[in-house]
C-alpha atoms as a PDB file:
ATOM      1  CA  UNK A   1     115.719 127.455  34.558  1.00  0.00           C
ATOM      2  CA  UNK A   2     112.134 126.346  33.641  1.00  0.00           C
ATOM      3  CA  UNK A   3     108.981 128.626  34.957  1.00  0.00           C
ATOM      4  CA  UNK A   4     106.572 126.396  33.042  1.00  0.00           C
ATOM      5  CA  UNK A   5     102.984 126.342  35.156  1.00  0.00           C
ATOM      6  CA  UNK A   6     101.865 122.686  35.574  1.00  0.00           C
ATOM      7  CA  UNK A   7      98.885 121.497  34.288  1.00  0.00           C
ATOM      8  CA  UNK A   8      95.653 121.342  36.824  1.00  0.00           C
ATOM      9  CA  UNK A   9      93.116 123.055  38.192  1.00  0.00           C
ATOM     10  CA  UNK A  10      93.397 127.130  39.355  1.00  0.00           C
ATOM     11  CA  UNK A  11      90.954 130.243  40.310  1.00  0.00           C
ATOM     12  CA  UNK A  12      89.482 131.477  37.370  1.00  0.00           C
ATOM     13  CA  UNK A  13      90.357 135.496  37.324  1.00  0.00           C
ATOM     14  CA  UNK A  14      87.606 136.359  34.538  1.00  0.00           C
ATOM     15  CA  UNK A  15      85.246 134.236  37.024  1.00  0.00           C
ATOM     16  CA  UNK A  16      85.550 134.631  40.271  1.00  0.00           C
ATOM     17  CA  UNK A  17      83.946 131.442  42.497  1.00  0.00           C
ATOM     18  CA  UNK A  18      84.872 129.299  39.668  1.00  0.00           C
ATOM     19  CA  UNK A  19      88.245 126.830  38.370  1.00  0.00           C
ATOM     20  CA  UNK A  20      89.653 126.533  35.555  1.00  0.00           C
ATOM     21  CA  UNK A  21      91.763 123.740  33.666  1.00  0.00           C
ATOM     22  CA  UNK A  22      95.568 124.824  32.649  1.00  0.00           C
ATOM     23  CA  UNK A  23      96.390 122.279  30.293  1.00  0.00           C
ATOM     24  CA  UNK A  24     100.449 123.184  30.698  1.00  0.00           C
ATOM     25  CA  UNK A  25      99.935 124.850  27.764  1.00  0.00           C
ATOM     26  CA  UNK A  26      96.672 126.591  27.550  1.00  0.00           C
ATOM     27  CA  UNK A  27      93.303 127.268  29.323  1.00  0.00           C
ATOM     28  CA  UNK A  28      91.095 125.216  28.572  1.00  0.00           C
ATOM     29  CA  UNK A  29      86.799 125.293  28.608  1.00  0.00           C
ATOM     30  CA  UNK A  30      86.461 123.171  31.324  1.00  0.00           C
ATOM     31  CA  UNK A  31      85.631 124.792  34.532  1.00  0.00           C
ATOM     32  CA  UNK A  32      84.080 123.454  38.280  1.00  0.00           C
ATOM     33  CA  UNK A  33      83.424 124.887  41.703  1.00  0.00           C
ATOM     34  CA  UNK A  34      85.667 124.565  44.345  1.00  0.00           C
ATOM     35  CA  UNK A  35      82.960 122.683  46.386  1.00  0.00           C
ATOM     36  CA  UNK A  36      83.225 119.666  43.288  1.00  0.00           C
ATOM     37  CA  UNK A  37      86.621 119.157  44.183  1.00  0.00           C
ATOM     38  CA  UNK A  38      86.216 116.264  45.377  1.00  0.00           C
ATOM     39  CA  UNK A  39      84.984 114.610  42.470  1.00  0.00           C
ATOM     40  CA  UNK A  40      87.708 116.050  39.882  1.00  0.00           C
ATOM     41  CA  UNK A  41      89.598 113.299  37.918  1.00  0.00           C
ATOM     42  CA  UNK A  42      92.712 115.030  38.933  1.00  0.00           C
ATOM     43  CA  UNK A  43      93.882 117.646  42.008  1.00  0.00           C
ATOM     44  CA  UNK A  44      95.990 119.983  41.047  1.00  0.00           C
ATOM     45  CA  UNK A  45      99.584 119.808  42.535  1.00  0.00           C
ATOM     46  CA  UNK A  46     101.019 123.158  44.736  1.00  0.00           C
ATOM     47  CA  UNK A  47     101.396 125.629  42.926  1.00  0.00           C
ATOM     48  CA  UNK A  48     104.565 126.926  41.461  1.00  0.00           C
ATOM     49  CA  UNK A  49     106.979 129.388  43.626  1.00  0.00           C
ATOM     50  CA  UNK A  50     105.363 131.577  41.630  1.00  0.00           C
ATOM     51  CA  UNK A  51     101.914 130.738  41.380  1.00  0.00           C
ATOM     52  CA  UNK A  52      99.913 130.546  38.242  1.00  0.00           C
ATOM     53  CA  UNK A  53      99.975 133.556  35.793  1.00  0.00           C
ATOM     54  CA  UNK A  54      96.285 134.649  35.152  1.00  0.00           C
ATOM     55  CA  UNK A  55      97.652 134.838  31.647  1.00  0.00           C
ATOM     56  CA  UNK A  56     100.078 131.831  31.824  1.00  0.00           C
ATOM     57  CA  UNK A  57     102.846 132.119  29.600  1.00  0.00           C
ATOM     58  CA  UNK A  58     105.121 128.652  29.586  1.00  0.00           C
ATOM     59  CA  UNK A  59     108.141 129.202  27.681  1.00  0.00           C
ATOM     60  CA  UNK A  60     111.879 128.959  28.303  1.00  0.00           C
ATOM     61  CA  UNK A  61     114.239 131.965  27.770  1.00  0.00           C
ATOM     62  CA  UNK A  62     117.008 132.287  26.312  1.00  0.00           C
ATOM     63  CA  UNK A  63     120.582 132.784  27.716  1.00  0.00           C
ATOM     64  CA  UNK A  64     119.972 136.226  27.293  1.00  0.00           C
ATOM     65  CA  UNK A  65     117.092 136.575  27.955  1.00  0.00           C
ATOM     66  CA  UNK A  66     115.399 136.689  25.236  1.00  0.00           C
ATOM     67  CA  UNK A  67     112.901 133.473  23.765  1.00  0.00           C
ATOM     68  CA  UNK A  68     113.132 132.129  19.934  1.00  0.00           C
ATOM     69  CA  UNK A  69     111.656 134.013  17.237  1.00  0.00           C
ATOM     70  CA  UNK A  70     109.434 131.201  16.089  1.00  0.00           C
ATOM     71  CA  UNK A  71     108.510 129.844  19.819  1.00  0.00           C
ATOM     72  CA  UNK A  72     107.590 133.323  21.039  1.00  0.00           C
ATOM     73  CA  UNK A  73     104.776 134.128  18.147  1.00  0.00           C
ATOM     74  CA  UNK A  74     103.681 130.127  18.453  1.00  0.00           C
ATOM     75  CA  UNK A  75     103.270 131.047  22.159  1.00  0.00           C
ATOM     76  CA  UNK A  76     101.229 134.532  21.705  1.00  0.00           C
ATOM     77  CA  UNK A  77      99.446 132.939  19.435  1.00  0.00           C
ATOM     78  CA  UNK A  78      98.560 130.468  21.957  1.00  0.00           C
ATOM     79  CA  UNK A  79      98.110 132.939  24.683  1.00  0.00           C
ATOM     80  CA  UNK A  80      95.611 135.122  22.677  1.00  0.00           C
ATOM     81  CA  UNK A  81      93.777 131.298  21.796  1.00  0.00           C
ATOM     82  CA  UNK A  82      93.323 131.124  25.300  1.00  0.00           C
ATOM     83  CA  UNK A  83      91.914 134.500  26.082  1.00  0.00           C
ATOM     84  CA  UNK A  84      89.195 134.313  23.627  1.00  0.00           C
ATOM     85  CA  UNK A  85      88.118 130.954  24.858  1.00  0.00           C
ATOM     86  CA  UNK A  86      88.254 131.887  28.294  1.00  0.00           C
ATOM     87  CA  UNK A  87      86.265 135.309  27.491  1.00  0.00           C
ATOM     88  CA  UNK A  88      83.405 132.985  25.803  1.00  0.00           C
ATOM     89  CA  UNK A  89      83.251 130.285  28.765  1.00  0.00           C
ATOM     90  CA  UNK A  90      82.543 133.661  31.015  1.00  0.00           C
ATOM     91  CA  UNK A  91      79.954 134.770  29.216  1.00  0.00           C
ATOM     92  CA  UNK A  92      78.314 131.642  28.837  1.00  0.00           C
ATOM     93  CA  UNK A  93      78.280 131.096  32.792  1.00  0.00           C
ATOM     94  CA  UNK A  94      77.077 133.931  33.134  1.00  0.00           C
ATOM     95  CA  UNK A  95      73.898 133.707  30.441  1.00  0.00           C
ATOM     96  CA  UNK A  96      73.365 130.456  31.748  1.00  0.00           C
ATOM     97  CA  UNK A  97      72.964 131.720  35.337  1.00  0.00           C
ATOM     98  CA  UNK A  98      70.278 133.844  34.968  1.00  0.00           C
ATOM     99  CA  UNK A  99      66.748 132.454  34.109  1.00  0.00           C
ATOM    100  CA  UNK A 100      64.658 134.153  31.099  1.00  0.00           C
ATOM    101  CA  UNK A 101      63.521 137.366  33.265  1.00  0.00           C
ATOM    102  CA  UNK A 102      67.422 138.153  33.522  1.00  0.00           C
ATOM    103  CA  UNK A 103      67.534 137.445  37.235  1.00  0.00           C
ATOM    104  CA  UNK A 104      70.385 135.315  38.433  1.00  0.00           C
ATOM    105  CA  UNK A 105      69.141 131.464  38.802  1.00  0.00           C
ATOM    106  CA  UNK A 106      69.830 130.536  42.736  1.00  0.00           C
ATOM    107  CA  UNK A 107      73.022 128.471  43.144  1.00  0.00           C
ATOM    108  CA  UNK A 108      73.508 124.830  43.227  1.00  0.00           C
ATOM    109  CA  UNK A 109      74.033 124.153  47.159  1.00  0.00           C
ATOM    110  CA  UNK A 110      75.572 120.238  48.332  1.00  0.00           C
ATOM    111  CA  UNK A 111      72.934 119.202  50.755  1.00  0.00           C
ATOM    112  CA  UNK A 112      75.291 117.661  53.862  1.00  0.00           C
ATOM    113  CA  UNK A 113      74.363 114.518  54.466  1.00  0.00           C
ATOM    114  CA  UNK A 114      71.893 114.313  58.173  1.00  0.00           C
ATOM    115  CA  UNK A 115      73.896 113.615  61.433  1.00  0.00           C
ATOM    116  CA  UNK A 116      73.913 110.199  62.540  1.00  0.00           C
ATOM    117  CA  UNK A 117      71.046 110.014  65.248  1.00  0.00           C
ATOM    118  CA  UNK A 118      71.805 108.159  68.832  1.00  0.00           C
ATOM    119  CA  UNK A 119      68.874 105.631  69.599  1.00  0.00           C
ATOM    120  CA  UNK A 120      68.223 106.755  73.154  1.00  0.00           C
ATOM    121  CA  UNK A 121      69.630 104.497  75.875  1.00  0.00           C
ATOM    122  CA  UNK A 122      66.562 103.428  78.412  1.00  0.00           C
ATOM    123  CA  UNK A 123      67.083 104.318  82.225  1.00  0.00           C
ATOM    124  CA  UNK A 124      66.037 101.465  84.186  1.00  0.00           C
ATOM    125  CA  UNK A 125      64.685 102.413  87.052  1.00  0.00           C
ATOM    126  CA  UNK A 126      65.002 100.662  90.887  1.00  0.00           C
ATOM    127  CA  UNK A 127      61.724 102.666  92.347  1.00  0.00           C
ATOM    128  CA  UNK A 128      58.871 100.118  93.768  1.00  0.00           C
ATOM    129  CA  UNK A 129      56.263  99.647  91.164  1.00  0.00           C
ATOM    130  CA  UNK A 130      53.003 101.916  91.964  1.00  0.00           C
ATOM    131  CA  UNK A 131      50.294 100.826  93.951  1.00  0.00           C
ATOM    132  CA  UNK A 132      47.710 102.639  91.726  1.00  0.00           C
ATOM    133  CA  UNK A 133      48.486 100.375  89.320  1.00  0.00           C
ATOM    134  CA  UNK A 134      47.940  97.041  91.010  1.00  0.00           C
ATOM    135  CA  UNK A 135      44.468  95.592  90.279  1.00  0.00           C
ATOM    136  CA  UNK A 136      44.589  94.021  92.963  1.00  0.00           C
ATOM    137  CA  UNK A 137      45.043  96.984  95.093  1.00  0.00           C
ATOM    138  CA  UNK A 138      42.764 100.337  96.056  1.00  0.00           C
ATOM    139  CA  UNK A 139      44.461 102.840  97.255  1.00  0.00           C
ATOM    140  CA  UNK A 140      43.569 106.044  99.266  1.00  0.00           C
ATOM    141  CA  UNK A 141      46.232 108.387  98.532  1.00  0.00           C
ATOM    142  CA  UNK A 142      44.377 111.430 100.495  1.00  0.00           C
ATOM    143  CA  UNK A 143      44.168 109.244 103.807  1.00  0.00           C
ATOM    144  CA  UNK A 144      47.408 107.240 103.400  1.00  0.00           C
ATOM    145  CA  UNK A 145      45.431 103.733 103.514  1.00  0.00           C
ATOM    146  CA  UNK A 146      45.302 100.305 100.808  1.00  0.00           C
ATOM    147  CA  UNK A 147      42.106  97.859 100.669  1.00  0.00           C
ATOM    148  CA  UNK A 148      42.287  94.446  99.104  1.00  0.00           C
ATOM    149  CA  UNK A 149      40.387  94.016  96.148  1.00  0.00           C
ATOM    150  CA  UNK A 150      38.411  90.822  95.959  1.00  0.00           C
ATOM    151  CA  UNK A 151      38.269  88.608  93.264  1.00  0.00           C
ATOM    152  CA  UNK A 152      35.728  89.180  90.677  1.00  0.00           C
ATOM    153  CA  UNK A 153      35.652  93.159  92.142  1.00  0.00           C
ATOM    154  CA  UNK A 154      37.104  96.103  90.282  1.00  0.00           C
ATOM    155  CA  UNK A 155      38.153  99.766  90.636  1.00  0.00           C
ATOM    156  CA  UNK A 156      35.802 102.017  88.709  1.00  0.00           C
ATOM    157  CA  UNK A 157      37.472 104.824  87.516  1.00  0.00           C
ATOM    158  CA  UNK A 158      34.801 107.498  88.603  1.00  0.00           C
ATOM    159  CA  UNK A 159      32.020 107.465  90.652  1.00  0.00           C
ATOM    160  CA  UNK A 160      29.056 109.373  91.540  1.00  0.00           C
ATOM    161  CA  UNK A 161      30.931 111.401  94.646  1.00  0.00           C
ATOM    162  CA  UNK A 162      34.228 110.744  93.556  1.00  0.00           C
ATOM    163  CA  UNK A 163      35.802 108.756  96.454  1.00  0.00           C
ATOM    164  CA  UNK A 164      38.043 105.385  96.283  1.00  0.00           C
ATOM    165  CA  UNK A 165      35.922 102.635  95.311  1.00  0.00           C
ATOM    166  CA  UNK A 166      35.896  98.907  94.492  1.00  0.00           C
ATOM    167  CA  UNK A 167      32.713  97.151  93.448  1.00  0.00           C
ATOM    168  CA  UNK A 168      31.309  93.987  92.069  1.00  0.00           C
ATOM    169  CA  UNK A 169      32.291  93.899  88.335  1.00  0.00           C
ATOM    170  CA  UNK A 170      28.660  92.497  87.078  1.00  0.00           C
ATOM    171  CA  UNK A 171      25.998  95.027  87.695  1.00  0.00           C
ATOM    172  CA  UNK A 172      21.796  94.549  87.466  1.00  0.00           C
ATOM    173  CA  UNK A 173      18.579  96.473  87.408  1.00  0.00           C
ATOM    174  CA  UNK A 174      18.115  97.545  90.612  1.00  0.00           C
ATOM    175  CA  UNK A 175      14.660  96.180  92.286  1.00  0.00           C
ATOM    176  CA  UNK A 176      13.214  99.697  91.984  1.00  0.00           C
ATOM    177  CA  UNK A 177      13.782 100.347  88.639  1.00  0.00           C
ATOM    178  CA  UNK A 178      15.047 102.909  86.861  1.00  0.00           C
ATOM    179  CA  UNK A 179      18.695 102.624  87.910  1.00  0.00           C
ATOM    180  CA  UNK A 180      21.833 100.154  87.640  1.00  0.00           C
ATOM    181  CA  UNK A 181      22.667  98.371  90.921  1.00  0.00           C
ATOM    182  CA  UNK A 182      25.913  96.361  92.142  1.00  0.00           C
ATOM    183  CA  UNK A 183      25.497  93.963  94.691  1.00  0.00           C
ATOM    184  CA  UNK A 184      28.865  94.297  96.936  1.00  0.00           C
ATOM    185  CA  UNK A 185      30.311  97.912  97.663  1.00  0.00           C
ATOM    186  CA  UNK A 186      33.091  99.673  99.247  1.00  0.00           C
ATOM    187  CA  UNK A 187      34.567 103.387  99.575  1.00  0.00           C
ATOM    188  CA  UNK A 188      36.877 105.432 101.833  1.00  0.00           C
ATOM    189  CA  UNK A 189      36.271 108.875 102.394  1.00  0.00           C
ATOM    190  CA  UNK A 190      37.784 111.692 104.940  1.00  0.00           C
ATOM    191  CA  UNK A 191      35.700 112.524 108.250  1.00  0.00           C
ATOM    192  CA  UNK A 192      34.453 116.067 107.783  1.00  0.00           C
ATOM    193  CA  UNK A 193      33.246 118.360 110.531  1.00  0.00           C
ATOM    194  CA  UNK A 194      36.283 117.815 113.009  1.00  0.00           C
ATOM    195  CA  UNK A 195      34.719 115.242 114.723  1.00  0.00           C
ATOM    196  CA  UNK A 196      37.712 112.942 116.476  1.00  0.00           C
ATOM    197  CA  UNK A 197      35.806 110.348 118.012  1.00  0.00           C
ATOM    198  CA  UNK A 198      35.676 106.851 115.675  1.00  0.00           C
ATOM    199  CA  UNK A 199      32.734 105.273 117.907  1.00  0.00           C
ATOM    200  CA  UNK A 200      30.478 108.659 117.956  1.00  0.00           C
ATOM    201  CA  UNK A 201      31.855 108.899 113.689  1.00  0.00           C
ATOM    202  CA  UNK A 202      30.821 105.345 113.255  1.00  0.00           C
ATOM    203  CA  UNK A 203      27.403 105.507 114.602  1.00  0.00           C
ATOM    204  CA  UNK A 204      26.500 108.411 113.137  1.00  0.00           C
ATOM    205  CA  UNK A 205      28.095 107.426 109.685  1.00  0.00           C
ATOM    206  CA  UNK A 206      26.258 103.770 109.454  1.00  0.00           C
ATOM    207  CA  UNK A 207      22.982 105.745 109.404  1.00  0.00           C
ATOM    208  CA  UNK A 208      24.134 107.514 106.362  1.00  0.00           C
ATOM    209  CA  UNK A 209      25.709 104.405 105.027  1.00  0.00           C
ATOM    210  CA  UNK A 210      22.036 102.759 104.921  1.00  0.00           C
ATOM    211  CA  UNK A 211      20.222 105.778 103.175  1.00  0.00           C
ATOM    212  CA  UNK A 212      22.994 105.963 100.229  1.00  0.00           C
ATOM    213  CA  UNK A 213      22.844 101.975  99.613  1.00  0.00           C
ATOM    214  CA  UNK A 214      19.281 100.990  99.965  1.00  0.00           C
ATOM    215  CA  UNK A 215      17.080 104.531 100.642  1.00  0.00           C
ATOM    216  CA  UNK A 216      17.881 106.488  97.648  1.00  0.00           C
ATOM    217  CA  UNK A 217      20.916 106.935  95.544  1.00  0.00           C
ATOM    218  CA  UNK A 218      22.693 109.874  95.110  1.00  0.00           C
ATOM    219  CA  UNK A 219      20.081 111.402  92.337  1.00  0.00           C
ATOM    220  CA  UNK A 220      17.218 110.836  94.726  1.00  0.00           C
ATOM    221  CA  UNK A 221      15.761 107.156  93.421  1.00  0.00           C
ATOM    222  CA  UNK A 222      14.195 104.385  95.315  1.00  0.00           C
ATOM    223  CA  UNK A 223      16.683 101.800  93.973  1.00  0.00           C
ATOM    224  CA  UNK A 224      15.530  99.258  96.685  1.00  0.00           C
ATOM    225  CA  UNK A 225      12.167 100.745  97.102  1.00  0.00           C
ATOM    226  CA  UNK A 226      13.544 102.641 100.426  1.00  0.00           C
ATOM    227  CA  UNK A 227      14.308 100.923 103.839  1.00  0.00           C
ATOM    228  CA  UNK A 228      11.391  99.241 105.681  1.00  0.00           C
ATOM    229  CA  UNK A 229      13.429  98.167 108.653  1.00  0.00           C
ATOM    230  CA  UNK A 230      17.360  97.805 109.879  1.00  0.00           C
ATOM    231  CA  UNK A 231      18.526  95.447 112.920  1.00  0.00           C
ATOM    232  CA  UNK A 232      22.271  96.048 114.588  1.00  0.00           C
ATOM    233  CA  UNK A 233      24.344  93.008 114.383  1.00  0.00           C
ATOM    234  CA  UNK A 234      27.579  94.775 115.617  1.00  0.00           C
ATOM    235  CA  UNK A 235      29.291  96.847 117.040  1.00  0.00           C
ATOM    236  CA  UNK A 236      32.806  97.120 118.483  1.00  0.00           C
ATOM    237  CA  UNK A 237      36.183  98.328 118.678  1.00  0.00           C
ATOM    238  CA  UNK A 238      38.918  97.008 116.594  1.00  0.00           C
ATOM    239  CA  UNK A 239      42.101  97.555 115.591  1.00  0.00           C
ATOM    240  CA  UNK A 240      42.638  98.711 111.675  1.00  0.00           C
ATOM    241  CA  UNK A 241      46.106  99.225 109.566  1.00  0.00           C
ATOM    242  CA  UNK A 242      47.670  99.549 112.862  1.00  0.00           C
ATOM    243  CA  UNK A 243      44.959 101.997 114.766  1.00  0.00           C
ATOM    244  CA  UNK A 244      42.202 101.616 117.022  1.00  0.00           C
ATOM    245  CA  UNK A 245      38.601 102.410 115.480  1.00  0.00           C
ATOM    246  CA  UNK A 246      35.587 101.085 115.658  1.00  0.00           C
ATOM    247  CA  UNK A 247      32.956  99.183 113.792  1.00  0.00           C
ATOM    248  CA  UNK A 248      29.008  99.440 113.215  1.00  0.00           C
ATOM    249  CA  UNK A 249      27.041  97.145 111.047  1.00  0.00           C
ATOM    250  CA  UNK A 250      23.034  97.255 110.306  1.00  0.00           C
ATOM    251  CA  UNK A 251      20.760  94.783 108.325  1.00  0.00           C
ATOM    252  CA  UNK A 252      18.225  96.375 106.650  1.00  0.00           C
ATOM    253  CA  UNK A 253      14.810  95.006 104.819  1.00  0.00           C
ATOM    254  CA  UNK A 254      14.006  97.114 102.065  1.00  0.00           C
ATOM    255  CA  UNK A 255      10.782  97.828 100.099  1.00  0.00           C
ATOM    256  CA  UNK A 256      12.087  96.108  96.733  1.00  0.00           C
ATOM    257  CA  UNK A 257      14.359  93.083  96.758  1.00  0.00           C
ATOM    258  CA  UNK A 258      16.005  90.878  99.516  1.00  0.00           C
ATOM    259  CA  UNK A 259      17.620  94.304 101.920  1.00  0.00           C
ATOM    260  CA  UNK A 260      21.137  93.842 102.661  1.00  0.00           C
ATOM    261  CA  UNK A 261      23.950  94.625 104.995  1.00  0.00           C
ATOM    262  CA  UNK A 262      25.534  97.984 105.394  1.00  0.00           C
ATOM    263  CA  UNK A 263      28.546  99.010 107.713  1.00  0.00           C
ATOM    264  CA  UNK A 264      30.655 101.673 108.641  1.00  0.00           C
ATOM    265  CA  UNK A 265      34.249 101.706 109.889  1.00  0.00           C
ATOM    266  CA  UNK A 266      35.959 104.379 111.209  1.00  0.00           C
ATOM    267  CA  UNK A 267      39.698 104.605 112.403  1.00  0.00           C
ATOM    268  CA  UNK A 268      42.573 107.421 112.594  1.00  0.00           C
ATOM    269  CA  UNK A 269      44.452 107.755 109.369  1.00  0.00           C
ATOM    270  CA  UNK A 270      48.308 107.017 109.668  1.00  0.00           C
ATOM    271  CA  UNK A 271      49.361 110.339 107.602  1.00  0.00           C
ATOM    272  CA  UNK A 272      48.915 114.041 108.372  1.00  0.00           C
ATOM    273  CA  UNK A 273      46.768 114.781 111.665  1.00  0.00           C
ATOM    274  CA  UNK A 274      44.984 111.773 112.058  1.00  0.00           C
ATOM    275  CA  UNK A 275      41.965 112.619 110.405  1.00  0.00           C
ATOM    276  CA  UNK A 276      39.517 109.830 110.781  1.00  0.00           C
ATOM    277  CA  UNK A 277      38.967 107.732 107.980  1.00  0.00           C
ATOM    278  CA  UNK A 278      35.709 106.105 107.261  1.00  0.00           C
ATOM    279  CA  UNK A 279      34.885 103.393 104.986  1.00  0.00           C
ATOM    280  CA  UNK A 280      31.188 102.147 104.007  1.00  0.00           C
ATOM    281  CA  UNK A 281      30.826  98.344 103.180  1.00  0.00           C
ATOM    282  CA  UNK A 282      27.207  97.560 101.488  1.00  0.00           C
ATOM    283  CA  UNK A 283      26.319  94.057 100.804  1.00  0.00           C
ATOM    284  CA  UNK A 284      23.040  92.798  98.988  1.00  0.00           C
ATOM    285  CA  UNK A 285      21.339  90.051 100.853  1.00  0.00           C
ATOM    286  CA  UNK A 286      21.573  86.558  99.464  1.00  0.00           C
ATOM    287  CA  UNK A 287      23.811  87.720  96.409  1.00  0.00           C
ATOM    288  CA  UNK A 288      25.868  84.694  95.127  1.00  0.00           C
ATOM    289  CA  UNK A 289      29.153  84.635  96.373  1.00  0.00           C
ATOM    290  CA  UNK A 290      29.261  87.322  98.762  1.00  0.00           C
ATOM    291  CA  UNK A 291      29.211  85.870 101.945  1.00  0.00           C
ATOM    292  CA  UNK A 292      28.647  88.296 105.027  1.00  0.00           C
ATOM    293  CA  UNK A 293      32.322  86.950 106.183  1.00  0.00           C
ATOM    294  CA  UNK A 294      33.430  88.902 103.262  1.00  0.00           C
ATOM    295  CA  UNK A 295      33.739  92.128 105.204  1.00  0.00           C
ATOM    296  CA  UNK A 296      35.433  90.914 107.828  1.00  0.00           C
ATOM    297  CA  UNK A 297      38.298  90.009 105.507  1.00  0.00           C
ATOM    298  CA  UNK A 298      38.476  93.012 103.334  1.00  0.00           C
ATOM    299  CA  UNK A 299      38.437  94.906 106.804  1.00  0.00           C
ATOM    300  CA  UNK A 300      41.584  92.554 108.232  1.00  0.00           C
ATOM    301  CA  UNK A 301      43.361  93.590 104.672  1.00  0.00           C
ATOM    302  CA  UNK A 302      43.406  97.526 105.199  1.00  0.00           C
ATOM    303  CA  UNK A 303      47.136  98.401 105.264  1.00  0.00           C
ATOM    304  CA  UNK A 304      48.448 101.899 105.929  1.00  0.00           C
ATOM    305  CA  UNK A 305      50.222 102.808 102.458  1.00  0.00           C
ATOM    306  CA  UNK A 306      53.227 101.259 101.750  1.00  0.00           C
ATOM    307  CA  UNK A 307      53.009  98.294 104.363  1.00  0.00           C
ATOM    308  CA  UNK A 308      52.838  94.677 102.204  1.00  0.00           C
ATOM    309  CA  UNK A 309      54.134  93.242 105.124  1.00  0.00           C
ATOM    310  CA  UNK A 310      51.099  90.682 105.835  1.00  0.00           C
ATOM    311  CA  UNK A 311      48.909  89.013 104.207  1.00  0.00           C
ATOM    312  CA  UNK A 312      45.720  91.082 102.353  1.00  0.00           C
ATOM    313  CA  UNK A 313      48.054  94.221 102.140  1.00  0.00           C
ATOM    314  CA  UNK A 314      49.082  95.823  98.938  1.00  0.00           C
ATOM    315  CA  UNK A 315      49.516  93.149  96.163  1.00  0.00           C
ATOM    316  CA  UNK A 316      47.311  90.332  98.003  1.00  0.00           C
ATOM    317  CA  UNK A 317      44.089  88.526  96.228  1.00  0.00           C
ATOM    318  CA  UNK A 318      41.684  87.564  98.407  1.00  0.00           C
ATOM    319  CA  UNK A 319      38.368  85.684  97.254  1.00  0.00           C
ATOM    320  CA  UNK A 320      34.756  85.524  98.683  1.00  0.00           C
END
């Protein structure tokens, strides 16, 4: 019965971490890692029943036990071949692990390659697009309302007391100097003081309305060279995004410059308590294509927010 050890690779007793190669005869120099295995010319078959000898010793015996006089010293001599070799391939790892200040050099790690990354898959998404970002839109999120914005206006994104605004996109030196002017504007704003009242809010508000556009401007300048005169031209109630309010409007000659036309319109909002709403038109006299009728039809196109239902609501254009 033959307990020859195969030849292939096996743990390396004098070196623990490492393989050797058993040549079926002998040990050999060459040594790897387990984590090489992979790229070894040749994987070792299972080993024997009884595993590989840390000294292998492949020879047959006798019938009685007992090996061949010649065989036995060839194989010794082998054996003892093998020792030496292995006992120098040690030593050798282990001077070659350690860097000239005698401290061991940091092992050899297999970087694993990166996980495969998953583009992200986009979520469409079914909500209405947002009013805010309609140009053609203003919205009043505070007091639940939308104005049509008319061609050739725009949305500033700030202004002096921070309240929804569209304006004329081309502005000019005002008549009074000093100061940038825009022919056409119009802003919403809450009702303060509790008042409930649109007609009493409206004619107290138009008043107001006149000083801001053509008295002085919010810094204290004459942009118009202040208000000389101011004639009513109307004043009613209508109904506005669905409530009843009511309407003043004023002409008023200023100092500087051809006056204009200022109005205020007040109506219940459609969200909360009802606040009042007010919005302030203010129109330069004779401007080129910004005909008085102009406020009449941003005032038809005042929608409570949300309703595109008719025409001048949320996503209408409407020109001079």
């Amino acid at each position: 019965m033959s307990y020859a050890t195969p030849p292939g690779w096996y743990p390396d007793t004098g070196a623990p971490g490492l393989e050797r190669w058993w040549d079926g005869t002998a040990w050999t120099a060459h040594t790897r890692t387990p984590a090489t295995a992979h790229a070894a010319p040749e994987q070792p078959p299972a080993p024997a029943a009884f595993g590989p000898p840390s000294l292998p010793r492949p020879h047959r015996r006798g019938p009685r036990g007992e090996a061949g006089g010649g065989s036995r010293t060839k194989v010794l001599a082998i054996t003892l071949s093998g020792v030496m070799v292995l006992g120098a391939a040690v030593a050798g790892a282990v001077l070659l692990g350690r860097d000239e200040g005698g401290t061991p050099a940091a092992p050899t790690t297999t970087a694993s390659p990166p996980a495969p990354v998953t583009a992200p898959t986009a979520t469409v998404s079914s909500a209405e697009p947002d009013p805010d970002e309609d140009p053609v839109v203003l919205v009043d999120q505070l007091n639940g309302v939308t104005l049509p914005v008319p061609e050739g206006w725009e949305k500033p994104e700030s202004t002096s007391d921070d309240a929804p605004t569209i304006r004329t996109e081309q502005s000019y030196d005002c008549p009074g100097g000093a100061a940038f002017c825009y022919h056409g504007t119009v802003a919403t704003r809450t009702a303060r003081g509790g008042e409930t009242d649109v007609r009493a809010l409206a004619e107290a508000d138009i008043v107001t309305a006149a000083d801001k556009a053509y008295e002085e401007d919010s810094l204290g300048r004459r942009t118009h060279g202040g208000i000389t005169s101011n004639k009513v031209l109307r004043a009613q109630e209508l109904t506005v995004a669905g409530r009843t309010g009511y309407l003043v409007r004023w002409q008023v000659t200023t100092g500087e410059g051809p006056g204009g036309y200022v109005q205020s319109l007040v109506f219940p909002s459609s969200v909360g308590a009802g606040t009042p709403v007010i919005v302030r038109f203010a129109f330069d006299a004779g401007a080129p294509g910004l005909p008085l009728s102009l406020m009449d039809t941003i005032t038809r196109g005042i929608r409570p927010l949300g309703d595109s239902a008719t025409s001048g609501g949320v996503g209408a254009s409407i020109g001079p």
